[in-house]
C-alpha atoms as a PDB file:
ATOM      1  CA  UNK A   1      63.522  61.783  -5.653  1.00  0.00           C
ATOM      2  CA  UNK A   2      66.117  60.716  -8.474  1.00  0.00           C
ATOM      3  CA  UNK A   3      69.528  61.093  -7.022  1.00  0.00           C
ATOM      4  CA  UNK A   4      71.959  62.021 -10.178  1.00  0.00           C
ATOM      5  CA  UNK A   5      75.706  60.261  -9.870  1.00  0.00           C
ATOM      6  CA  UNK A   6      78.576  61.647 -12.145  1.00  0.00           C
ATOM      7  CA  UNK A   7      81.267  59.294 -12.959  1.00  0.00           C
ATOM      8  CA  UNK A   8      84.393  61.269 -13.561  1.00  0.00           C
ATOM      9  CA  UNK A   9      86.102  59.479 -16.248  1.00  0.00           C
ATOM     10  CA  UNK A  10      88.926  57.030 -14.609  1.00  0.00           C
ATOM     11  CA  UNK A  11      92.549  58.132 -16.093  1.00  0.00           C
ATOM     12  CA  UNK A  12      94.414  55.267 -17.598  1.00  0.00           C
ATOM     13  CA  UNK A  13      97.500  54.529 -15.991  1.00  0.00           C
ATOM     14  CA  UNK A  14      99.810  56.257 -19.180  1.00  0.00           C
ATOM     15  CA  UNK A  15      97.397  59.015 -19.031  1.00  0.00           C
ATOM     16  CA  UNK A  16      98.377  59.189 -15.157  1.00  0.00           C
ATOM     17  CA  UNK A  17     101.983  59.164 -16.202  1.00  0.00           C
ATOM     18  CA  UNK A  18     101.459  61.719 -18.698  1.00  0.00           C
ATOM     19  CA  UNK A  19     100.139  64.186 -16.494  1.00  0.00           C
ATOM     20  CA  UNK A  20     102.924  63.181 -13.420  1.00  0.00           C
ATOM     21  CA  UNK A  21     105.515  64.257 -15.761  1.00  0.00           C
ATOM     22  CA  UNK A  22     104.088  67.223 -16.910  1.00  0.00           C
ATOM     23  CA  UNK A  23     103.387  69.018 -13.527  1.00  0.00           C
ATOM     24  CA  UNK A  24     106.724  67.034 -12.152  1.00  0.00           C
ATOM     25  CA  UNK A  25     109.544  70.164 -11.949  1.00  0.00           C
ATOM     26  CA  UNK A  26     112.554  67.263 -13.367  1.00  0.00           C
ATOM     27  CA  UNK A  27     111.591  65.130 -16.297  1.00  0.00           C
ATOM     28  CA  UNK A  28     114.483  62.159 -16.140  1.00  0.00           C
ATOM     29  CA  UNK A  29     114.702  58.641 -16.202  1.00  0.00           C
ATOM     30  CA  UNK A  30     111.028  58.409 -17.360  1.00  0.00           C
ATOM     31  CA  UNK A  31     110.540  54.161 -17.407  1.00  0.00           C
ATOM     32  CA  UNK A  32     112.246  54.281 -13.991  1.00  0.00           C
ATOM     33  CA  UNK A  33     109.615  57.239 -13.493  1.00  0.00           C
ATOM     34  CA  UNK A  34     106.783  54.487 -14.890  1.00  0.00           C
ATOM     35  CA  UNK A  35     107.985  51.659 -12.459  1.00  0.00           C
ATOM     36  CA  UNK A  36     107.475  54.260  -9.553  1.00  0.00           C
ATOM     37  CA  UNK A  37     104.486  55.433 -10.170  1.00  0.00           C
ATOM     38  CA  UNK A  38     102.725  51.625 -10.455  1.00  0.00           C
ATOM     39  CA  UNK A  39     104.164  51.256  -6.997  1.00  0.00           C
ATOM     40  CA  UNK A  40     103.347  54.188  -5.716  1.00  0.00           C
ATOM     41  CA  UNK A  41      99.294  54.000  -6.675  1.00  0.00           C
ATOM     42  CA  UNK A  42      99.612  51.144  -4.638  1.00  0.00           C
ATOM     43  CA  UNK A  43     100.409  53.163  -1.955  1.00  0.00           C
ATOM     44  CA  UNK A  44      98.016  55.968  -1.951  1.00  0.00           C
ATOM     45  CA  UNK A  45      95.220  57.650  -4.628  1.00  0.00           C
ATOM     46  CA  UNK A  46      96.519  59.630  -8.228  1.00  0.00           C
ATOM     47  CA  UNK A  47      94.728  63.144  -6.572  1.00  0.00           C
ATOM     48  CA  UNK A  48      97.058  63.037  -3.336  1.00  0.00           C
ATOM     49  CA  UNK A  49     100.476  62.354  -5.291  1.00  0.00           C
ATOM     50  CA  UNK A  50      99.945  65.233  -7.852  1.00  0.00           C
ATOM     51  CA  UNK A  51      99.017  67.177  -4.835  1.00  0.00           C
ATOM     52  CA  UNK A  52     101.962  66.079  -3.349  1.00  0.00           C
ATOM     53  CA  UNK A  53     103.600  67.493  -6.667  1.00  0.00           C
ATOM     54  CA  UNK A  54     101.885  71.058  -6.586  1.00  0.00           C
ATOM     55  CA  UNK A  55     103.194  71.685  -2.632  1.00  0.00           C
ATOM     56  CA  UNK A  56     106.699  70.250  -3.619  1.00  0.00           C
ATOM     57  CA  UNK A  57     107.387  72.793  -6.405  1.00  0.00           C
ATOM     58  CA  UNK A  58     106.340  75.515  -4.257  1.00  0.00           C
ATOM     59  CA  UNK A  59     108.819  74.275  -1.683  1.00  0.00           C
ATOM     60  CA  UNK A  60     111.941  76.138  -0.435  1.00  0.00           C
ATOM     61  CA  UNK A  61     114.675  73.172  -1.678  1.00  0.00           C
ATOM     62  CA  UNK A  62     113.159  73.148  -4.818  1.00  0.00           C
ATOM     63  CA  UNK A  63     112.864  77.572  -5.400  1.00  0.00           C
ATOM     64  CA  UNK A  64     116.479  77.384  -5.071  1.00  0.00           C
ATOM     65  CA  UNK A  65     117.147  74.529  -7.305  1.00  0.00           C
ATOM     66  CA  UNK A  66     117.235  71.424  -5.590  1.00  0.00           C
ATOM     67  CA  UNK A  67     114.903  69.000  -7.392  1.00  0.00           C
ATOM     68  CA  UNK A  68     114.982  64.906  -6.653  1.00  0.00           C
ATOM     69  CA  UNK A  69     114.305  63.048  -9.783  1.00  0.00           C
ATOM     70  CA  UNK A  70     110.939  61.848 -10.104  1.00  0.00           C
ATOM     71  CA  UNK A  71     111.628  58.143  -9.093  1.00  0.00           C
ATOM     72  CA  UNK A  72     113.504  58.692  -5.992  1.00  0.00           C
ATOM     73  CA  UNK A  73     110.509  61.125  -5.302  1.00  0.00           C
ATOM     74  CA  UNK A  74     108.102  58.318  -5.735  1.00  0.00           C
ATOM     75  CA  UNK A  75     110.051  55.101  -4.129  1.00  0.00           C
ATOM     76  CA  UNK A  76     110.125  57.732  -1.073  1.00  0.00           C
ATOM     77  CA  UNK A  77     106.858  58.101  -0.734  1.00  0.00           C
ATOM     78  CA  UNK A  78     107.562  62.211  -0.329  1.00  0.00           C
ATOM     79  CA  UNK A  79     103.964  63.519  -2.102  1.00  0.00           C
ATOM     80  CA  UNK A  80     103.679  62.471   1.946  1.00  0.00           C
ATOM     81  CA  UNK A  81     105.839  65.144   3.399  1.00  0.00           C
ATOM     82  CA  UNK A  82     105.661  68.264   4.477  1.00  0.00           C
ATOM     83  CA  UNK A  83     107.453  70.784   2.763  1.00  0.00           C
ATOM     84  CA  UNK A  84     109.411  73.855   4.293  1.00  0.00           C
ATOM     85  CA  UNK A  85     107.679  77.122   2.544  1.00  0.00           C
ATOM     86  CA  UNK A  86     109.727  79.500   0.652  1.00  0.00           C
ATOM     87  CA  UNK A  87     111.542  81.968   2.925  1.00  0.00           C
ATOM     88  CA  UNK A  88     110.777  85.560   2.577  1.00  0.00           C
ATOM     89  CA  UNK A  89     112.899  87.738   1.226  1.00  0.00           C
ATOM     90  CA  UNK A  90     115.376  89.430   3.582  1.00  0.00           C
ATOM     91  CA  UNK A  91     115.079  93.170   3.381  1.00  0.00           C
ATOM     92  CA  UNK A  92     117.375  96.178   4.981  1.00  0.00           C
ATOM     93  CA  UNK A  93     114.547  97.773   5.958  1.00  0.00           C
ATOM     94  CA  UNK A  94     110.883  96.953   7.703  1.00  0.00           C
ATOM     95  CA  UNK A  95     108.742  99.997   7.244  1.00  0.00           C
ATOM     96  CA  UNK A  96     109.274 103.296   5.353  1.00  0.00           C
ATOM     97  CA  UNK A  97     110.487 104.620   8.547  1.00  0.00           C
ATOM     98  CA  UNK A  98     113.418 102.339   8.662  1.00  0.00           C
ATOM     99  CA  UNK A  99     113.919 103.365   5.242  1.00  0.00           C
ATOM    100  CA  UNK A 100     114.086 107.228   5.906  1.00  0.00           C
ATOM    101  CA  UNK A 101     116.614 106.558   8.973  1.00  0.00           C
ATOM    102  CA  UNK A 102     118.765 104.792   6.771  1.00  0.00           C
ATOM    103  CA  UNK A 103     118.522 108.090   4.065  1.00  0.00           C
ATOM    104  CA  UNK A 104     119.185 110.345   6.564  1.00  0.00           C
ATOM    105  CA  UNK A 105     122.336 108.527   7.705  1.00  0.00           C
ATOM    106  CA  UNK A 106     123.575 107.722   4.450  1.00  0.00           C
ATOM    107  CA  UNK A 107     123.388 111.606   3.474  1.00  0.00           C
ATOM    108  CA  UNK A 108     124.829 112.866   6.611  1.00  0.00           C
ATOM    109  CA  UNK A 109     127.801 110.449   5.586  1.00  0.00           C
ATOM    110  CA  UNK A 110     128.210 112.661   2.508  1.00  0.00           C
END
């Protein structure tokens, strides 16, 4: 039996960059950006930082604005971390019953 191999086509390093700071949610200091990203592949595989990237822009800190540029991101090593989710909404109410107690108060009040 013939066993068939694909070889994914290997990403040069600028088109690594490329893609970094396209899915990156801050797009500063770019050769800084470079310089941490050669470092960082030393660290760990392309696939886990830009997953890394994906979980970190669904992250609570960044929802509500808080983004690190890309460089500190990468000299920390934080495509390692684990990221608080966003936090669900806060509501007045929980269920439509809730929601009927508070109309009934509110038009007694009237």
């Amino acid at each position: 039996m013939v066993e068939i191999v694909r070889l994914e086509k290997q990403l040069s390093f600028d088109e690594m960059l490329g893609q970094f700071w396209q899915a990156y949610p801050s797009r500063t200091k770019k050769l800084w950006v470079k310089r941490a990203l050669g470092k960082a592949l030393h660290e760990d595989s392309f696939e886990n930082i830009m997953a890394g990237v994906e979980r970190y822009k669904q992250c609570d800190k960044v929802l509500n604005g808080f983004i690190l540029d890309p460089q500190n991101w990468l000299s920390a090593g934080c495509w390692m971390d684990e990221f608080q989710p966003p936090k669900p909404e806060k509501r007045e109410w929980d269920t439509e019953n809730d929601y009927q107690e508070k109309l009934r108060k509110w038009a007694d009040d009237l």
